[in-house]
C-alpha atoms as a PDB file:
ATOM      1  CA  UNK A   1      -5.274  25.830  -4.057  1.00  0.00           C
ATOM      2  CA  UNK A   2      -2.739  26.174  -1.555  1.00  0.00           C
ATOM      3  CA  UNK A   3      -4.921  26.496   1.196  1.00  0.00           C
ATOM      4  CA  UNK A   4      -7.391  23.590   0.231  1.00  0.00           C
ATOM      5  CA  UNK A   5      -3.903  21.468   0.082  1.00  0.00           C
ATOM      6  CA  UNK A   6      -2.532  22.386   3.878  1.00  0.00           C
ATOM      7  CA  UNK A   7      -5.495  21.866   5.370  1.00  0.00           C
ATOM      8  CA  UNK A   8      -5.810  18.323   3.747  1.00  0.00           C
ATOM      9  CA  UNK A   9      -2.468  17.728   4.709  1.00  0.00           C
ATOM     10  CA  UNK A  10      -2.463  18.597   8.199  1.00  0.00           C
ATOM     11  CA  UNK A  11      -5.720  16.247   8.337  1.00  0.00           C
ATOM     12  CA  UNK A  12      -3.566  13.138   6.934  1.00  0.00           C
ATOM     13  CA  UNK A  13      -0.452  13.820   9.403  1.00  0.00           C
ATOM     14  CA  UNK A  14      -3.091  14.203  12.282  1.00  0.00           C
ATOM     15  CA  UNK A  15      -4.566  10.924  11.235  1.00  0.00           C
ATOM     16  CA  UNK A  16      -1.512   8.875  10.861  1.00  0.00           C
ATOM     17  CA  UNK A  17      -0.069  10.163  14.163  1.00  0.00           C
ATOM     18  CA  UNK A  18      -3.319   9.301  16.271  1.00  0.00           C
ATOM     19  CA  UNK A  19      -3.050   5.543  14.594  1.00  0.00           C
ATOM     20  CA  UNK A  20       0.658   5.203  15.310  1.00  0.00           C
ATOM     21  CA  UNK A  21      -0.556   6.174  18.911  1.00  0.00           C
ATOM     22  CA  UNK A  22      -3.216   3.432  18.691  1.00  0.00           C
ATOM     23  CA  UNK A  23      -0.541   0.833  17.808  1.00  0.00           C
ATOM     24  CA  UNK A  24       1.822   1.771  20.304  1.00  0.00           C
ATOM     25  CA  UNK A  25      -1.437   1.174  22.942  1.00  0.00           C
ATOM     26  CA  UNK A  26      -2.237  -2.145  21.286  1.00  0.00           C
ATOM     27  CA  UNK A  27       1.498  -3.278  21.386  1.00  0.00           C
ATOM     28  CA  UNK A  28       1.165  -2.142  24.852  1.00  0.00           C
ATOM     29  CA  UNK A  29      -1.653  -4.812  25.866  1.00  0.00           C
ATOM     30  CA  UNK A  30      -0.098  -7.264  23.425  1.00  0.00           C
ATOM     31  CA  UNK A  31       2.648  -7.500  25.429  1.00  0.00           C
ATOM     32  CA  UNK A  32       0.915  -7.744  28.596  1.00  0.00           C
ATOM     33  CA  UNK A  33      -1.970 -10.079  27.548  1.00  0.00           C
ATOM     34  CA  UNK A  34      -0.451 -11.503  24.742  1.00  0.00           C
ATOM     35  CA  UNK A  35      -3.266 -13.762  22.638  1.00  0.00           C
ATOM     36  CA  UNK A  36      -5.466 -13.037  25.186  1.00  0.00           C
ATOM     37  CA  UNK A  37      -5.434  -9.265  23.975  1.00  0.00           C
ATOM     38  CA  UNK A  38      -8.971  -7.565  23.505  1.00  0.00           C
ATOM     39  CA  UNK A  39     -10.137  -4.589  21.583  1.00  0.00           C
ATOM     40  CA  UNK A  40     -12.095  -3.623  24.642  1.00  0.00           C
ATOM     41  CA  UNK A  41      -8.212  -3.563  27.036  1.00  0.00           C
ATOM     42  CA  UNK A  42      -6.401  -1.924  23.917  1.00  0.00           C
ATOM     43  CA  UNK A  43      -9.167   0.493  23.741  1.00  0.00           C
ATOM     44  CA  UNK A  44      -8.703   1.522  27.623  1.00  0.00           C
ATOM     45  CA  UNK A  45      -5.303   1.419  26.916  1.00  0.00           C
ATOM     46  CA  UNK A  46      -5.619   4.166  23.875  1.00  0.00           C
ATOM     47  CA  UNK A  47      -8.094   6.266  26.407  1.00  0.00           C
ATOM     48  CA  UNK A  48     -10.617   5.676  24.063  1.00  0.00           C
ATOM     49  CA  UNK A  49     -14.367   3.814  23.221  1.00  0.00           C
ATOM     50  CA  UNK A  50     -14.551   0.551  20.710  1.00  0.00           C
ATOM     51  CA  UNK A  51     -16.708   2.054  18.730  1.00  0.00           C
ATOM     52  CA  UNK A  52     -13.557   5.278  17.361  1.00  0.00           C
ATOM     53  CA  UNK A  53     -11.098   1.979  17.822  1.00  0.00           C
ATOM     54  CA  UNK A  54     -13.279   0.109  14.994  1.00  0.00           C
ATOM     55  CA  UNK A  55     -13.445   3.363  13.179  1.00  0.00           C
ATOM     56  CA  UNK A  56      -9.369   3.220  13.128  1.00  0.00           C
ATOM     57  CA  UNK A  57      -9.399  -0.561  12.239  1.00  0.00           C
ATOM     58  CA  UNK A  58     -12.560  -1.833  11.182  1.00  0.00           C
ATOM     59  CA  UNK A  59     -12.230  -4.659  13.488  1.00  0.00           C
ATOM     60  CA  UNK A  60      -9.461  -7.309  15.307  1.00  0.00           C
ATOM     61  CA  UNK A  61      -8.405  -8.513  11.869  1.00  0.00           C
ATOM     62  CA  UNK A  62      -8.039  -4.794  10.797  1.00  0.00           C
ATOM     63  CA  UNK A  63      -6.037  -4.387  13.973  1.00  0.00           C
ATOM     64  CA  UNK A  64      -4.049  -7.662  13.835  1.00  0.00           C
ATOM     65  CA  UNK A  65      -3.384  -6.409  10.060  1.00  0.00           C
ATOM     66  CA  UNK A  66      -2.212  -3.383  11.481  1.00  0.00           C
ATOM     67  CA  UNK A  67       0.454  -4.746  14.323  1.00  0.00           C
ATOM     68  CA  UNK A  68       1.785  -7.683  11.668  1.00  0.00           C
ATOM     69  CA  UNK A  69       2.983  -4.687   8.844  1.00  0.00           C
ATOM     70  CA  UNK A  70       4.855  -3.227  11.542  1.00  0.00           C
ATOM     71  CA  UNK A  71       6.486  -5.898  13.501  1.00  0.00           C
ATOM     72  CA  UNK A  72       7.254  -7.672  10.119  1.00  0.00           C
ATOM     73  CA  UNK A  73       8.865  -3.778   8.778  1.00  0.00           C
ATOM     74  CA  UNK A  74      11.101  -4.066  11.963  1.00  0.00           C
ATOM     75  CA  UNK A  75      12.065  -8.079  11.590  1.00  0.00           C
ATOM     76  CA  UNK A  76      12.686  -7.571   7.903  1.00  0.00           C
ATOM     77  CA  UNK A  77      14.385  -4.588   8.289  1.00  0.00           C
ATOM     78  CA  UNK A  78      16.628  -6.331  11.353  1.00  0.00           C
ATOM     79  CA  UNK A  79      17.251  -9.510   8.597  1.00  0.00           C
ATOM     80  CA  UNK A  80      18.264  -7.804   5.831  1.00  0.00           C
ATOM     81  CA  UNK A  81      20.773  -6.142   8.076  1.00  0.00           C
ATOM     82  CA  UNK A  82      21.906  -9.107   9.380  1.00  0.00           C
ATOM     83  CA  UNK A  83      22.677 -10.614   6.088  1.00  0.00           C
ATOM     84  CA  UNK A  84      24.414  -7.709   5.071  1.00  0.00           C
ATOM     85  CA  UNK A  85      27.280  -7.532   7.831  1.00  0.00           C
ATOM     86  CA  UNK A  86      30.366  -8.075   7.041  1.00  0.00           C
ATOM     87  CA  UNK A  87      31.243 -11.377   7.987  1.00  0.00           C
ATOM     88  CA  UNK A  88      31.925 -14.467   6.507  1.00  0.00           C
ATOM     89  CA  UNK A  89      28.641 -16.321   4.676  1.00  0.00           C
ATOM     90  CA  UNK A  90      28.114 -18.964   7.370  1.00  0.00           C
ATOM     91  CA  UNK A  91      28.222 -16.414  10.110  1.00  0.00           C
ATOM     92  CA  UNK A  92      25.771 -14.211   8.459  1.00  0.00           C
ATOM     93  CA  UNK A  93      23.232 -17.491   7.430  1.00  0.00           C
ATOM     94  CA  UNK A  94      23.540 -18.058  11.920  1.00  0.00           C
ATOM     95  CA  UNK A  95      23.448 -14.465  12.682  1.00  0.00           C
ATOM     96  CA  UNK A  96      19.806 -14.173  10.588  1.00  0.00           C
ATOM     97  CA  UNK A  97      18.492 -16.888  12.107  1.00  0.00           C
ATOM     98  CA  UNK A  98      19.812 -15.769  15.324  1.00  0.00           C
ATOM     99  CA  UNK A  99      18.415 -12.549  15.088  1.00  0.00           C
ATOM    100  CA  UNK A 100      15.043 -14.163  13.732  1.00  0.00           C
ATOM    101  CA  UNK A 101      14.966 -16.332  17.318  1.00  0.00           C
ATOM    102  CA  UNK A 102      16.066 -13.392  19.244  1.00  0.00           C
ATOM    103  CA  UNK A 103      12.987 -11.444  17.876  1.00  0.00           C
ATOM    104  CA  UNK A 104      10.276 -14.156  19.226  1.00  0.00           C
ATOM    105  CA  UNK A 105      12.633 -14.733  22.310  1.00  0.00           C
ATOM    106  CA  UNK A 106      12.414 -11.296  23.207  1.00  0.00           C
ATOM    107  CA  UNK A 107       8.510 -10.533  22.254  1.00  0.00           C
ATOM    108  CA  UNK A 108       6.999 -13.754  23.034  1.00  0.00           C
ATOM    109  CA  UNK A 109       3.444 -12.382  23.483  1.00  0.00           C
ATOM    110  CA  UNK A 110       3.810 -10.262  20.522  1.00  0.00           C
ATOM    111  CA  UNK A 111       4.870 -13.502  18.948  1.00  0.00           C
ATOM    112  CA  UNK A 112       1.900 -15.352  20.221  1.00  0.00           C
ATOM    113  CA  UNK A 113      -0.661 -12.858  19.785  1.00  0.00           C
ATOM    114  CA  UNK A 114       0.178 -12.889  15.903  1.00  0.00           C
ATOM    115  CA  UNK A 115       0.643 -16.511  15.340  1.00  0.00           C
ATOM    116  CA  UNK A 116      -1.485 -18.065  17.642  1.00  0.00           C
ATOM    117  CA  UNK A 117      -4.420 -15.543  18.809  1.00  0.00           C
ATOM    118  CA  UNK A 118      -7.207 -17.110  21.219  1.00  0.00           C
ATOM    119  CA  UNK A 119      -9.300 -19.891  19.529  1.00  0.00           C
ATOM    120  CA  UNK A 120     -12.808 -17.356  20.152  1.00  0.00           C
ATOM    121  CA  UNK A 121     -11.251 -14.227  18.134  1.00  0.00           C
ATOM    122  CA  UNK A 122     -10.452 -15.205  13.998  1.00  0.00           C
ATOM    123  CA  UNK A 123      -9.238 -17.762  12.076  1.00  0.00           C
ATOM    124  CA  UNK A 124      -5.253 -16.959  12.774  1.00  0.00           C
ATOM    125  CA  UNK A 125      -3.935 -19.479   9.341  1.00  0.00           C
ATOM    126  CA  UNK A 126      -6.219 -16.378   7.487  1.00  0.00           C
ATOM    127  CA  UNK A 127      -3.886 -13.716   8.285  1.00  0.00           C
ATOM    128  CA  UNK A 128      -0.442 -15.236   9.579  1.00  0.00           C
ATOM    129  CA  UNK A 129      -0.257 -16.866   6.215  1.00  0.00           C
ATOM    130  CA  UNK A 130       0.012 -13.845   3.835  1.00  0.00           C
ATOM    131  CA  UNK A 131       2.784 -12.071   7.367  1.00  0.00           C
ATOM    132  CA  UNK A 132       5.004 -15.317   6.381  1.00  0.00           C
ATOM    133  CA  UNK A 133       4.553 -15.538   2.513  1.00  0.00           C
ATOM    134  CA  UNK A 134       5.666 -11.707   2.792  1.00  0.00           C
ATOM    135  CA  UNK A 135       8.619 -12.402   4.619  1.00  0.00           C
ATOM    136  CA  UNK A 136       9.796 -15.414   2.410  1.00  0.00           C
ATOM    137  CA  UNK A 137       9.043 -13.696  -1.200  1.00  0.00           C
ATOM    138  CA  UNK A 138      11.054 -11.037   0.511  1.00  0.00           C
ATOM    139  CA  UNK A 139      13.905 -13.108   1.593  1.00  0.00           C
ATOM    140  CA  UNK A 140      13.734 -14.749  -1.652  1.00  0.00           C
ATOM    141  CA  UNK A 141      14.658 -11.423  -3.264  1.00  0.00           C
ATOM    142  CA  UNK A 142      17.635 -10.837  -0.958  1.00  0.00           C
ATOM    143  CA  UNK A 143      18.940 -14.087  -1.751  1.00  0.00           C
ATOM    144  CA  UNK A 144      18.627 -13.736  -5.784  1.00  0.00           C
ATOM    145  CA  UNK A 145      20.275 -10.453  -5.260  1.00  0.00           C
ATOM    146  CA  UNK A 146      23.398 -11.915  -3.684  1.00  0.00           C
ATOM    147  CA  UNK A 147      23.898 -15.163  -4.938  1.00  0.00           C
ATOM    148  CA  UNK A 148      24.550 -16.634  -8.032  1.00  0.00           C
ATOM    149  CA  UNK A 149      22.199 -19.855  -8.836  1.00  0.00           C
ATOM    150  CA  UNK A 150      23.033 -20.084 -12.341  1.00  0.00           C
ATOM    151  CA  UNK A 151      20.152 -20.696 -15.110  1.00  0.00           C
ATOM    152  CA  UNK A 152      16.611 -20.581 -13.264  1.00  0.00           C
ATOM    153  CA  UNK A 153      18.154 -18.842 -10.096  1.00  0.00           C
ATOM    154  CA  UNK A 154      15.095 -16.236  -9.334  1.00  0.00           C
ATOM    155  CA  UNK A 155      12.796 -18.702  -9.216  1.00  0.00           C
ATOM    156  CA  UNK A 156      14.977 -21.300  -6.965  1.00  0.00           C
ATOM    157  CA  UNK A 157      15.881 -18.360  -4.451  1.00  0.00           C
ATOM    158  CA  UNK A 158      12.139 -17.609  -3.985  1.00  0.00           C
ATOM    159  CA  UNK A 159      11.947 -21.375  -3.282  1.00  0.00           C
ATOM    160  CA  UNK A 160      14.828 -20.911  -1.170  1.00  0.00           C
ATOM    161  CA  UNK A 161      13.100 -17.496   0.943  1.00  0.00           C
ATOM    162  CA  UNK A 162       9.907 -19.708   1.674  1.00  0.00           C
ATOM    163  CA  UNK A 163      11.416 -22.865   2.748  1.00  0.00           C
ATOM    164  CA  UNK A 164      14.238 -21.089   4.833  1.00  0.00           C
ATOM    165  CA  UNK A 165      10.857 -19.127   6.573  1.00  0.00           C
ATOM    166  CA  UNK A 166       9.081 -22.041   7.075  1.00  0.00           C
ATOM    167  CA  UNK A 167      12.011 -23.441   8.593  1.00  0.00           C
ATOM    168  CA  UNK A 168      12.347 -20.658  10.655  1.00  0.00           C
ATOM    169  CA  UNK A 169       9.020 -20.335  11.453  1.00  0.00           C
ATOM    170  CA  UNK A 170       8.566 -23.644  12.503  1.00  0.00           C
ATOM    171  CA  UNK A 171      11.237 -24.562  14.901  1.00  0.00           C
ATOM    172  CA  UNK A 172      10.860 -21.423  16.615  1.00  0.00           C
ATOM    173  CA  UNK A 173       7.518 -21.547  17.124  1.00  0.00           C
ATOM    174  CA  UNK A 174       8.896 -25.509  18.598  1.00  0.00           C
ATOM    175  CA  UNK A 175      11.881 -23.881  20.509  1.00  0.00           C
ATOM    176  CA  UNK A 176      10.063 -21.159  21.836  1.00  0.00           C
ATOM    177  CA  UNK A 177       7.130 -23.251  23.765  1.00  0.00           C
ATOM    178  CA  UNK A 178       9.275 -26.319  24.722  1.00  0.00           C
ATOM    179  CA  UNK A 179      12.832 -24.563  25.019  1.00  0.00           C
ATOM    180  CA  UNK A 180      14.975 -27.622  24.749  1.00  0.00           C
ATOM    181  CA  UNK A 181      18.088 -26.552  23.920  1.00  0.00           C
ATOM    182  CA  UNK A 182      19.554 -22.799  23.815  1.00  0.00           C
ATOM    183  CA  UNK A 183      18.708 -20.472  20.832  1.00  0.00           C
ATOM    184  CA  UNK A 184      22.774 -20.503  19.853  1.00  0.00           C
ATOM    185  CA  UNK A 185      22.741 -24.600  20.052  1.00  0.00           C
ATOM    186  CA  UNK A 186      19.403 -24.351  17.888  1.00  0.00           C
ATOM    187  CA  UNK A 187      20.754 -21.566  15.673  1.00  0.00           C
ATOM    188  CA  UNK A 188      23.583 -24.002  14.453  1.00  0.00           C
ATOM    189  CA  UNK A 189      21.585 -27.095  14.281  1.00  0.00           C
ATOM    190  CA  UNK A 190      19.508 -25.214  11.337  1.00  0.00           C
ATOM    191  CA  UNK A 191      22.831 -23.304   9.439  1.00  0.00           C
ATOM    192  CA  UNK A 192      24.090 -27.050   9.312  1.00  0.00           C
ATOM    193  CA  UNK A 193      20.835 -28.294   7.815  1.00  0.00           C
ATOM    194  CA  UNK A 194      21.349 -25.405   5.307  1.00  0.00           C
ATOM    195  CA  UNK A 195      25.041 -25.643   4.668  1.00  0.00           C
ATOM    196  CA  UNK A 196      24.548 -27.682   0.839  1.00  0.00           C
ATOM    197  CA  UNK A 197      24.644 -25.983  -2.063  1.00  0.00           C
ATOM    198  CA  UNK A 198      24.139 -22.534  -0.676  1.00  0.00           C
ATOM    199  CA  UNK A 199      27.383 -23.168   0.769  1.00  0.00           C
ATOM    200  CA  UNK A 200      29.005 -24.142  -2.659  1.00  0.00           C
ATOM    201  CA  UNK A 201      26.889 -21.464  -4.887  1.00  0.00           C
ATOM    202  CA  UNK A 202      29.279 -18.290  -6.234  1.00  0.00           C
ATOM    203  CA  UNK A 203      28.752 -14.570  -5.359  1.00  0.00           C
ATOM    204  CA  UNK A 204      27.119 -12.717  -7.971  1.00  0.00           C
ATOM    205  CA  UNK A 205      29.709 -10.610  -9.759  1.00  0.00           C
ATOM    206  CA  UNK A 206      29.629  -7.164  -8.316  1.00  0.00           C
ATOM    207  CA  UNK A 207      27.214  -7.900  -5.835  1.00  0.00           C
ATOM    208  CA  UNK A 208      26.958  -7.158  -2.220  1.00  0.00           C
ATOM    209  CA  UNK A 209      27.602 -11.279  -1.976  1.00  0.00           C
ATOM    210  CA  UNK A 210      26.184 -13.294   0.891  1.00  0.00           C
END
């Protein structure tokens, strides 16, 4: 059994390390082509044909699947660090937006290739929809964990992920293409348009607060 299992194994590793290598050539052309990204360029870029990219991916929307679960892993990951540090709850509300902007800031084909790919490839609302409703159920979470909302609170915090994402979203996707103002002058124009009742709402007791 043993030696039906390694082989099996090895087969699985082997495959998961040849698509991380795919991804890293994708993320490659993303950045230089942005939108304009092919499968043809990323699969020059990989040193391979189409026709074994395809077998990887299935097809761009495999691909674009693909690049969104990582990039959204990372930004996640980044958030919930961000709105863990400790610092006061205002400063850690403008340091994850701020590290939100920085992200698109710093990646702005990346950005670009995964909200607004070229009008000739796929329908981009199909699959940048379910990369934000991820990212707000998500945030939702991390807000019920930390703050106390009182009777009905899970379900007002998952109100609260989505909006604050769609907020985010939104006037980055503004900031980033017309740049009016700097990303710390925009960063405290939205923690001001938050600072209600988050503001007022108590810690949960025993919790990592927010």
């Amino acid at each position: 059994m043993e030696t039906t299992t390694q082989p099996a194994e090895s087969q699985r590793s082997a495959a998961e390390r040849r698509r991380k290598e795919l991804l890293e050539a994708a993320d490659r052309v993303v950045l230089r082509d942005g939108p304009r990204a092919s499968m043809n360029a990323i699969a020059a870029e990989a040193g391979i044909t189409k026709p074994i990219l395809y077998r990887h991916f299935g097809d761009k929307g495999g691909l674009y699947r693909a690049l969104a679960q990582r990039h959204t892993d990372a930004l996640l990951a980044a958030l919930r660090a961000a709105l863990d540090a400790p610092a006061g709850r205002r400063e850690r509300v403008e340091a994850t937006l701020d590290t939100y902007l920085a992200a698109i800031e710093a990646r702005p084909q990346v950005y670009r290739f995964l909200m607004h790919p070229s009008e000739d490839s796929f329908d981009v609302g199909r699959h940048s929809a379910p990369l934000l409703r991820r990212m707000g159920e998500d945030l939702g979470v991390v807000i019920a964990e930390r703050v106390d909302l009182g009777p009905g609170g899970e379900a007002l915090a998952t109100v609260w992920g989505h909006g604050i994402v769609g907020m985010m979203h939104a006037a980055g996707d503004w900031w980033l293409a017309e740049r009016p103002c700097g990303r710390a002058e925009l960063v405290r124009g939205l923690a001001d348009l938050l600072w209600g009742r988050l503001a007022a709402a108590g810690d949960r007791a025993g919790g990592p607060g927010f």
